[in-house]
PDB file of N, CA and C in Angstrom:
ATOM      1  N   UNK A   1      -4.685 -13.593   2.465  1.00  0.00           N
ATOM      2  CA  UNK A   1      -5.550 -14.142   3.487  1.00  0.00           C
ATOM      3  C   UNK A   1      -5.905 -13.030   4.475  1.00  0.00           C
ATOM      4  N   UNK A   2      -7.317 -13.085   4.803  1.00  0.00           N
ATOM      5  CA  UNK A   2      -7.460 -11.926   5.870  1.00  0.00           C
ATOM      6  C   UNK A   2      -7.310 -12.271   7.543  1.00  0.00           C
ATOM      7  N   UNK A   3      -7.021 -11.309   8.376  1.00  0.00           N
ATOM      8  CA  UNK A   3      -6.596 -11.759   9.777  1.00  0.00           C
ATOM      9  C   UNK A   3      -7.534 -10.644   9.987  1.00  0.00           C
ATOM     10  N   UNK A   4      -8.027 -11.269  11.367  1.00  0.00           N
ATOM     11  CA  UNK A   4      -9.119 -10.935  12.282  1.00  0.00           C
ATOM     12  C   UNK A   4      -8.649 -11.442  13.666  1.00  0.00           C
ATOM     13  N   UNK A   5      -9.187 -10.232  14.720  1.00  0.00           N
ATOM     14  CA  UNK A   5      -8.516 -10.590  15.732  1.00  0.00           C
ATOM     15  C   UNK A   5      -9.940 -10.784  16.929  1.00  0.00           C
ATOM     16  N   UNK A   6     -10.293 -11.746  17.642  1.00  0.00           N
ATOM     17  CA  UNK A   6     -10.871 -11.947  18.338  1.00  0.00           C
ATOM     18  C   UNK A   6     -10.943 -10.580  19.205  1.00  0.00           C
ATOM     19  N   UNK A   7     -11.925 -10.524  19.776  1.00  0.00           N
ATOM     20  CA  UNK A   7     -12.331  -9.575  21.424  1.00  0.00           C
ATOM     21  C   UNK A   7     -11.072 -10.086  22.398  1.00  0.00           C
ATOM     22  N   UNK A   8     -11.146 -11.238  22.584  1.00  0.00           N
ATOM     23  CA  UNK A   8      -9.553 -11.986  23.643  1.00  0.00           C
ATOM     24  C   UNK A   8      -8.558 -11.237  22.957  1.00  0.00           C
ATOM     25  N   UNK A   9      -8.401 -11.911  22.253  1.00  0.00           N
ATOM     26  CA  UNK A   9      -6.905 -11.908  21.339  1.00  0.00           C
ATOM     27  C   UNK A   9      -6.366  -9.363  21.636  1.00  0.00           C
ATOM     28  N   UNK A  10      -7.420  -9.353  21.042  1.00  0.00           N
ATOM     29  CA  UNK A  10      -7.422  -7.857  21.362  1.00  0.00           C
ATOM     30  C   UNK A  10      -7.193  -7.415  22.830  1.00  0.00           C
ATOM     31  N   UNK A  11      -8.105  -7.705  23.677  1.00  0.00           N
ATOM     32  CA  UNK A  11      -7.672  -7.445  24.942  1.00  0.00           C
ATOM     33  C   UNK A  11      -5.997  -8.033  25.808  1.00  0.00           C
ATOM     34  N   UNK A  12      -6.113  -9.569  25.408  1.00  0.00           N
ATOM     35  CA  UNK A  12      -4.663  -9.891  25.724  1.00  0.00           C
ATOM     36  C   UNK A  12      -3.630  -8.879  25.054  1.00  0.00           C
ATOM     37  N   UNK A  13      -3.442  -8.284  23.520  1.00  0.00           N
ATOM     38  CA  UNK A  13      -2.512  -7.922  23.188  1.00  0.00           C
ATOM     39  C   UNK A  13      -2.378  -6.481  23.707  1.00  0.00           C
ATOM     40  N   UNK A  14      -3.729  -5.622  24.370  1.00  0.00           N
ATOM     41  CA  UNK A  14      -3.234  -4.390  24.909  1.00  0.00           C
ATOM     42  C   UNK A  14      -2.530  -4.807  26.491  1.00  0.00           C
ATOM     43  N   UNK A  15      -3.349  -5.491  26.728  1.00  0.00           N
ATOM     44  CA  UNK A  15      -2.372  -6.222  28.453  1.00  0.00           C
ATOM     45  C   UNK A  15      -0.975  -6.453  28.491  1.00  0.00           C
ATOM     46  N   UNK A  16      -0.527  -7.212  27.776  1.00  0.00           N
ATOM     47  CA  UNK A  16       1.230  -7.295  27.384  1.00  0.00           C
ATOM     48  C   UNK A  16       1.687  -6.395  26.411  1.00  0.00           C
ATOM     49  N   UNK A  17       1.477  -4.948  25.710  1.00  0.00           N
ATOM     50  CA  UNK A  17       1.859  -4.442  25.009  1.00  0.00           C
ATOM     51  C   UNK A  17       1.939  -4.884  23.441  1.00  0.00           C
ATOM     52  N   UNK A  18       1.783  -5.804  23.003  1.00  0.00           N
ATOM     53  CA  UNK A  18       1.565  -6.459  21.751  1.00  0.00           C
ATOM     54  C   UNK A  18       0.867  -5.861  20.352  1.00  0.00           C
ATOM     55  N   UNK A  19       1.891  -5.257  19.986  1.00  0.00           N
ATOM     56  CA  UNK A  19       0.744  -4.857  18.607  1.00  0.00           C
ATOM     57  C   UNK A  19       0.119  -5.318  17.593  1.00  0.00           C
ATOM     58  N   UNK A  20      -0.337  -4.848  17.321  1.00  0.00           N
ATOM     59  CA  UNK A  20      -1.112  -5.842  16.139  1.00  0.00           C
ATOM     60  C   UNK A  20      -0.463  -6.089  14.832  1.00  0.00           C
ATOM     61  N   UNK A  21      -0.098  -5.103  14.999  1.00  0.00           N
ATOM     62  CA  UNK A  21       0.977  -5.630  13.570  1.00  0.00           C
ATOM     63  C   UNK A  21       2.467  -6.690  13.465  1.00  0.00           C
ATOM     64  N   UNK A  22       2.558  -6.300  15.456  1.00  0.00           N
ATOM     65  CA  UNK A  22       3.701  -7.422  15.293  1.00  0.00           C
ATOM     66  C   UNK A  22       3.165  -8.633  15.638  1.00  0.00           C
ATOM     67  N   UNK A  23       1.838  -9.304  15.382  1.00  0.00           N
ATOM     68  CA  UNK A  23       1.258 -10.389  15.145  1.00  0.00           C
ATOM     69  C   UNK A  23       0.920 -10.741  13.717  1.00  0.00           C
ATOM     70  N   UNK A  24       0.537  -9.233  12.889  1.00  0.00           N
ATOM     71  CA  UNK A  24       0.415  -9.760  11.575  1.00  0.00           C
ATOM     72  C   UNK A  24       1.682 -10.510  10.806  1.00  0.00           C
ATOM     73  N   UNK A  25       2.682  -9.344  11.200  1.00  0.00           N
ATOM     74  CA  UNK A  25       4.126  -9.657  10.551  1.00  0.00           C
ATOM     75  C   UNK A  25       4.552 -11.108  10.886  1.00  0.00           C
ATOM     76  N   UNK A  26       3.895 -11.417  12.221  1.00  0.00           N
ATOM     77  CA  UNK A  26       5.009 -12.961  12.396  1.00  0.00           C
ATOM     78  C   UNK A  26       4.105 -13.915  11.722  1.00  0.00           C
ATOM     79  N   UNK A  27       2.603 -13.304  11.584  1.00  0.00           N
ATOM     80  CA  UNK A  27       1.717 -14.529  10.616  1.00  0.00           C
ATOM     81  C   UNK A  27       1.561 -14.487   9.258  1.00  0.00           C
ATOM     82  N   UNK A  28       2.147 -13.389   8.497  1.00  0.00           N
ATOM     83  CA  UNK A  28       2.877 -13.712   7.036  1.00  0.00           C
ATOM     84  C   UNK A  28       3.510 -14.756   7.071  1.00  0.00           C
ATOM     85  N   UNK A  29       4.292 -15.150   7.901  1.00  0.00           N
ATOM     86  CA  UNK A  29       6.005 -15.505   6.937  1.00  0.00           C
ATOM     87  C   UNK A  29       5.133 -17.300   7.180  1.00  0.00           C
ATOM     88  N   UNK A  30       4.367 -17.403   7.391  1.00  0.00           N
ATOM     89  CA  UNK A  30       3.390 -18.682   8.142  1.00  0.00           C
ATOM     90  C   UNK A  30       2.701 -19.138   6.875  1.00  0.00           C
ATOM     91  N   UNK A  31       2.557 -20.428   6.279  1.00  0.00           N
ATOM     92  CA  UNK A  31       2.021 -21.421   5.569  1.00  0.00           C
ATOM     93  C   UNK A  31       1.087 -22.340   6.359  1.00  0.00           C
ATOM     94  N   UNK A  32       0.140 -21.891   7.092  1.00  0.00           N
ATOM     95  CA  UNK A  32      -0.736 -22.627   7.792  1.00  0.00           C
ATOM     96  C   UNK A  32      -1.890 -23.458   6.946  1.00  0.00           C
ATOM     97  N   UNK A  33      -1.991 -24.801   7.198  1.00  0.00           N
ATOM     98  CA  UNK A  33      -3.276 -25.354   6.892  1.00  0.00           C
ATOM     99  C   UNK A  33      -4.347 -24.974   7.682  1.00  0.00           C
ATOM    100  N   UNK A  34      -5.626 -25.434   7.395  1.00  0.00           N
ATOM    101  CA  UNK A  34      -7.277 -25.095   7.642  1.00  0.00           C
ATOM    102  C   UNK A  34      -7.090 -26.169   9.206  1.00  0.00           C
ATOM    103  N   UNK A  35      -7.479 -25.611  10.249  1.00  0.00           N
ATOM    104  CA  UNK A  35      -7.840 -25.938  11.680  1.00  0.00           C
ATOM    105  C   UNK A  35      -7.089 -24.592  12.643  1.00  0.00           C
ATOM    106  N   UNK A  36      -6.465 -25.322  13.743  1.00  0.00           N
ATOM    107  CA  UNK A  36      -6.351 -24.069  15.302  1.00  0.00           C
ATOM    108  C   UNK A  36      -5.035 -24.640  15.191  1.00  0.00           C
ATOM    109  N   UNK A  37      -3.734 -23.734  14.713  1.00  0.00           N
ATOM    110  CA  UNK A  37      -2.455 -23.716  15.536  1.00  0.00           C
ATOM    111  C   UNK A  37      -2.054 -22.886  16.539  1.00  0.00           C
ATOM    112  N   UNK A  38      -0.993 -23.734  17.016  1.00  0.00           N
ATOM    113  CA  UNK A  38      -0.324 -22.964  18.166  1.00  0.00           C
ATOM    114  C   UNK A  38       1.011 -22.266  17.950  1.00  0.00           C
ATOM    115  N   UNK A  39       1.351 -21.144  17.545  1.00  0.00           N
ATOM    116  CA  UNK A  39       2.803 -20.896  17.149  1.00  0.00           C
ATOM    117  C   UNK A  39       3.580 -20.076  18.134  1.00  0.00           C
ATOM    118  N   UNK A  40       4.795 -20.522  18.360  1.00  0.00           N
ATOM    119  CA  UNK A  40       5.239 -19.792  19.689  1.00  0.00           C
ATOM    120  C   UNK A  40       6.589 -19.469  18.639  1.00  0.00           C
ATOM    121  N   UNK A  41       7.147 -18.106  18.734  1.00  0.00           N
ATOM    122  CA  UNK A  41       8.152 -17.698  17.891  1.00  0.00           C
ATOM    123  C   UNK A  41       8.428 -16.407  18.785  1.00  0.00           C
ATOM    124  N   UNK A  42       9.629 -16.169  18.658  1.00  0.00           N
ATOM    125  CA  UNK A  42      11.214 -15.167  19.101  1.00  0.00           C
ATOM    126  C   UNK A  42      10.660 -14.023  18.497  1.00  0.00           C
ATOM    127  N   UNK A  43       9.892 -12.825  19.195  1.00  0.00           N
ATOM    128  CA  UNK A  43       9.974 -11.657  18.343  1.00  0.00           C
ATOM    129  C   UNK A  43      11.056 -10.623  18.853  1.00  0.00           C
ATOM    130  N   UNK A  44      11.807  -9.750  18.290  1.00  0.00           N
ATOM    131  CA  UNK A  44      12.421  -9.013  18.777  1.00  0.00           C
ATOM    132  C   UNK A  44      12.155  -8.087  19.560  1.00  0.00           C
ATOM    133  N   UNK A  45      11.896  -7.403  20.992  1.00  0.00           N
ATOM    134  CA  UNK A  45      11.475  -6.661  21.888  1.00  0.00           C
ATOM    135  C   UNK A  45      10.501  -7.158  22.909  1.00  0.00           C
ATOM    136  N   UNK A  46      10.756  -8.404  23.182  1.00  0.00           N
ATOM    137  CA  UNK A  46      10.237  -9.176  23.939  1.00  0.00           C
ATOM    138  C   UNK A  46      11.038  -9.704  24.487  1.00  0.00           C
ATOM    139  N   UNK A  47      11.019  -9.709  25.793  1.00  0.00           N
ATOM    140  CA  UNK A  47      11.913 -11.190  26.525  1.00  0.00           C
ATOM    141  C   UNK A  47      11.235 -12.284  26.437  1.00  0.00           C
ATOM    142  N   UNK A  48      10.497 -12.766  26.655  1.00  0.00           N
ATOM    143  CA  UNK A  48      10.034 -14.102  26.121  1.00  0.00           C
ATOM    144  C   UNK A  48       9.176 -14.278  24.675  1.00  0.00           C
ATOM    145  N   UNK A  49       9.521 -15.538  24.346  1.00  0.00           N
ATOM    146  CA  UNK A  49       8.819 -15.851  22.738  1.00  0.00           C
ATOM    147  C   UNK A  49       7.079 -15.596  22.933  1.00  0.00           C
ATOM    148  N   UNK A  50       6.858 -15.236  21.904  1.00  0.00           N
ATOM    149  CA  UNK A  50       4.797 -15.261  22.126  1.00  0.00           C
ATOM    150  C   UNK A  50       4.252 -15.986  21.345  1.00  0.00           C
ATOM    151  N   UNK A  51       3.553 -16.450  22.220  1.00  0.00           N
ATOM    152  CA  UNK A  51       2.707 -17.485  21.902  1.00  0.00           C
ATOM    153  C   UNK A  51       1.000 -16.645  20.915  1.00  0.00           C
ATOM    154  N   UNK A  52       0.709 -17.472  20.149  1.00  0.00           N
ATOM    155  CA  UNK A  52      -0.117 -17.194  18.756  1.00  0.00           C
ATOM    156  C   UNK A  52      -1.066 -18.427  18.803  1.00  0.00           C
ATOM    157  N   UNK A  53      -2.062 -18.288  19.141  1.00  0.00           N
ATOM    158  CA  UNK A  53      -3.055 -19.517  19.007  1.00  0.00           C
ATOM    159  C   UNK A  53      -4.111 -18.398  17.362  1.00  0.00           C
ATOM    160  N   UNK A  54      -4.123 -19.572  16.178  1.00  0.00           N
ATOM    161  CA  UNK A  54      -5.181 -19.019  15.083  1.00  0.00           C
ATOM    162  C   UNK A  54      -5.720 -20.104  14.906  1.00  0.00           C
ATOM    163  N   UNK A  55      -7.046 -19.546  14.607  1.00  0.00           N
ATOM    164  CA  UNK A  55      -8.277 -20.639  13.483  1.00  0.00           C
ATOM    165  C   UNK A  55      -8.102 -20.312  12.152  1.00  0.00           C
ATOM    166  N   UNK A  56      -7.759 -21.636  11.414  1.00  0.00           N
ATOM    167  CA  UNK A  56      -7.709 -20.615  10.373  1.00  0.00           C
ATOM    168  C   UNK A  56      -9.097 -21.771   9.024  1.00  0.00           C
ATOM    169  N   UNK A  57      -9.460 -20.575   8.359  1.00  0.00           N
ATOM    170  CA  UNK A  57     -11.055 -21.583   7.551  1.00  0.00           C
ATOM    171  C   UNK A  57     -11.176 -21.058   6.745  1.00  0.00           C
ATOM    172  N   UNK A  58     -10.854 -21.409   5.031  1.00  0.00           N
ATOM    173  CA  UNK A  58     -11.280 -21.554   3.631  1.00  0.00           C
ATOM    174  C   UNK A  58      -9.532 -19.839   3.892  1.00  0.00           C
ATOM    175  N   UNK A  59     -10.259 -18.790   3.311  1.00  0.00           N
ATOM    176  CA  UNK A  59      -9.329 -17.681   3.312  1.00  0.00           C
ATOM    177  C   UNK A  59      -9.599 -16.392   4.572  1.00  0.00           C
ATOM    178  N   UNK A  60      -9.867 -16.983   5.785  1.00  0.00           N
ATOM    179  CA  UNK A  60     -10.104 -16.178   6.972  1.00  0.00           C
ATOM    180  C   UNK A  60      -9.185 -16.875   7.953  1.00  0.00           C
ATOM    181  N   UNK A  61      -8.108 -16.112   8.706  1.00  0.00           N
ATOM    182  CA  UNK A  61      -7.410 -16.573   9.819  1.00  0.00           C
ATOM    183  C   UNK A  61      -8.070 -15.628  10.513  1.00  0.00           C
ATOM    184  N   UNK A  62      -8.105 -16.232  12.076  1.00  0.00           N
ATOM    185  CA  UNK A  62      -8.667 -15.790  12.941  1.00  0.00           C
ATOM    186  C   UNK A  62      -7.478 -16.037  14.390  1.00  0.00           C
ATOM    187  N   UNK A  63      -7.225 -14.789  14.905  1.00  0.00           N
ATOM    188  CA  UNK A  63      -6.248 -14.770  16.134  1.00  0.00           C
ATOM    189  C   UNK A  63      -6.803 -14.990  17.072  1.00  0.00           C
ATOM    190  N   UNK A  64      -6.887 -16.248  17.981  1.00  0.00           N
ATOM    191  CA  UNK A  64      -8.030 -16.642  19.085  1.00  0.00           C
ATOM    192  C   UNK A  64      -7.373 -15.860  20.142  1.00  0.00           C
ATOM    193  N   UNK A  65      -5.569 -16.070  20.394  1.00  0.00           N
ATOM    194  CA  UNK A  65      -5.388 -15.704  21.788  1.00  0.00           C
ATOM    195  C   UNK A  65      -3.574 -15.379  21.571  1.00  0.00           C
ATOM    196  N   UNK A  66      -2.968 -14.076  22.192  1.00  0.00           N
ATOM    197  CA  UNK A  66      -1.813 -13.830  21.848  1.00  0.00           C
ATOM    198  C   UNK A  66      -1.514 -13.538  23.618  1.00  0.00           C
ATOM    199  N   UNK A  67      -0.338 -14.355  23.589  1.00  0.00           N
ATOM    200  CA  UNK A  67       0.493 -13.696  24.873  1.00  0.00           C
ATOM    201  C   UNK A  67       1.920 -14.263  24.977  1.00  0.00           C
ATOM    202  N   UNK A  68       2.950 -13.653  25.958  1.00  0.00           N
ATOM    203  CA  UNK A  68       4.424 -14.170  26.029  1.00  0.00           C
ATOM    204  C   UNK A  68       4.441 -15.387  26.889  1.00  0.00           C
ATOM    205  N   UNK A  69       4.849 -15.893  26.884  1.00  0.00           N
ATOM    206  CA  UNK A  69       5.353 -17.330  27.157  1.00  0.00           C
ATOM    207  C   UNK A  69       6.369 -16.901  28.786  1.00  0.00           C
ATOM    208  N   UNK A  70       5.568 -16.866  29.730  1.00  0.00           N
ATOM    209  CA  UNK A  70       5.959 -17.277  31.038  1.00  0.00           C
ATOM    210  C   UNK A  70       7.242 -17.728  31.213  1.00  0.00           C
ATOM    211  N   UNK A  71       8.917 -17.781  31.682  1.00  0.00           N
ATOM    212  CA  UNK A  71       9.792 -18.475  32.117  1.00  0.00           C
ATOM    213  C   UNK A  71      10.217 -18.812  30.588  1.00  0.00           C
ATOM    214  N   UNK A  72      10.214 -18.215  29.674  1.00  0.00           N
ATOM    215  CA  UNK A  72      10.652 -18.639  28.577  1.00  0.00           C
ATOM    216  C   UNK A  72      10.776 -20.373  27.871  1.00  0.00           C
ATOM    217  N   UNK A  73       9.112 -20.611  28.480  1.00  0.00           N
ATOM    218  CA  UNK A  73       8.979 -22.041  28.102  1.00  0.00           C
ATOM    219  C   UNK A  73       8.817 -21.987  26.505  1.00  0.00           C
ATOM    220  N   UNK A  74       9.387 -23.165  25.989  1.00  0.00           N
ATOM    221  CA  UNK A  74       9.179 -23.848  24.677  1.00  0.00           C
ATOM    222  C   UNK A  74       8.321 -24.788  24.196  1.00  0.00           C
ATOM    223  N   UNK A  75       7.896 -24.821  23.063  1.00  0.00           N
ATOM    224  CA  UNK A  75       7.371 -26.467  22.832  1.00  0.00           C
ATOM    225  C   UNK A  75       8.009 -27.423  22.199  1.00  0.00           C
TER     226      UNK A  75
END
């Protein structure tokens, strides 16, 4: 599946340090169906979990918006 990263999604991830690859890596291990999830997951070198909003349509995921999770909220 191919990943594409929004203009947002890009700018948020240079703002919090976020690379791009440690967004690809946490959206492998991911079995997503066709619409917009929200995935909030524990990466290592982060104090708080980051949050992952994707579109995802036919074989194109699309990264709308990446950032850490404030106060280490959950869902």
């Amino acid at each position: 599946m191919e990943i594409r990263f929004s203009r947002y999604a890009k700018r948020r991830a240079k703002l919090y340090g976020i690379s791009e690859t440690t967004i690809i890596d946490t959206l492998r291990d991911l079995k997503p169906h066709q619409g917009e999830h929200e995935i909030i997951k524990e990466v290592s070198g982060f104090k708080y979990p980051l949050k992952i909003i994707v579109s995802i349509e036919k074989d194109l995921m699309t990264v709308i918006t990446n950032c850490p999770l404030k106060k280490g909220r959950k869902k």
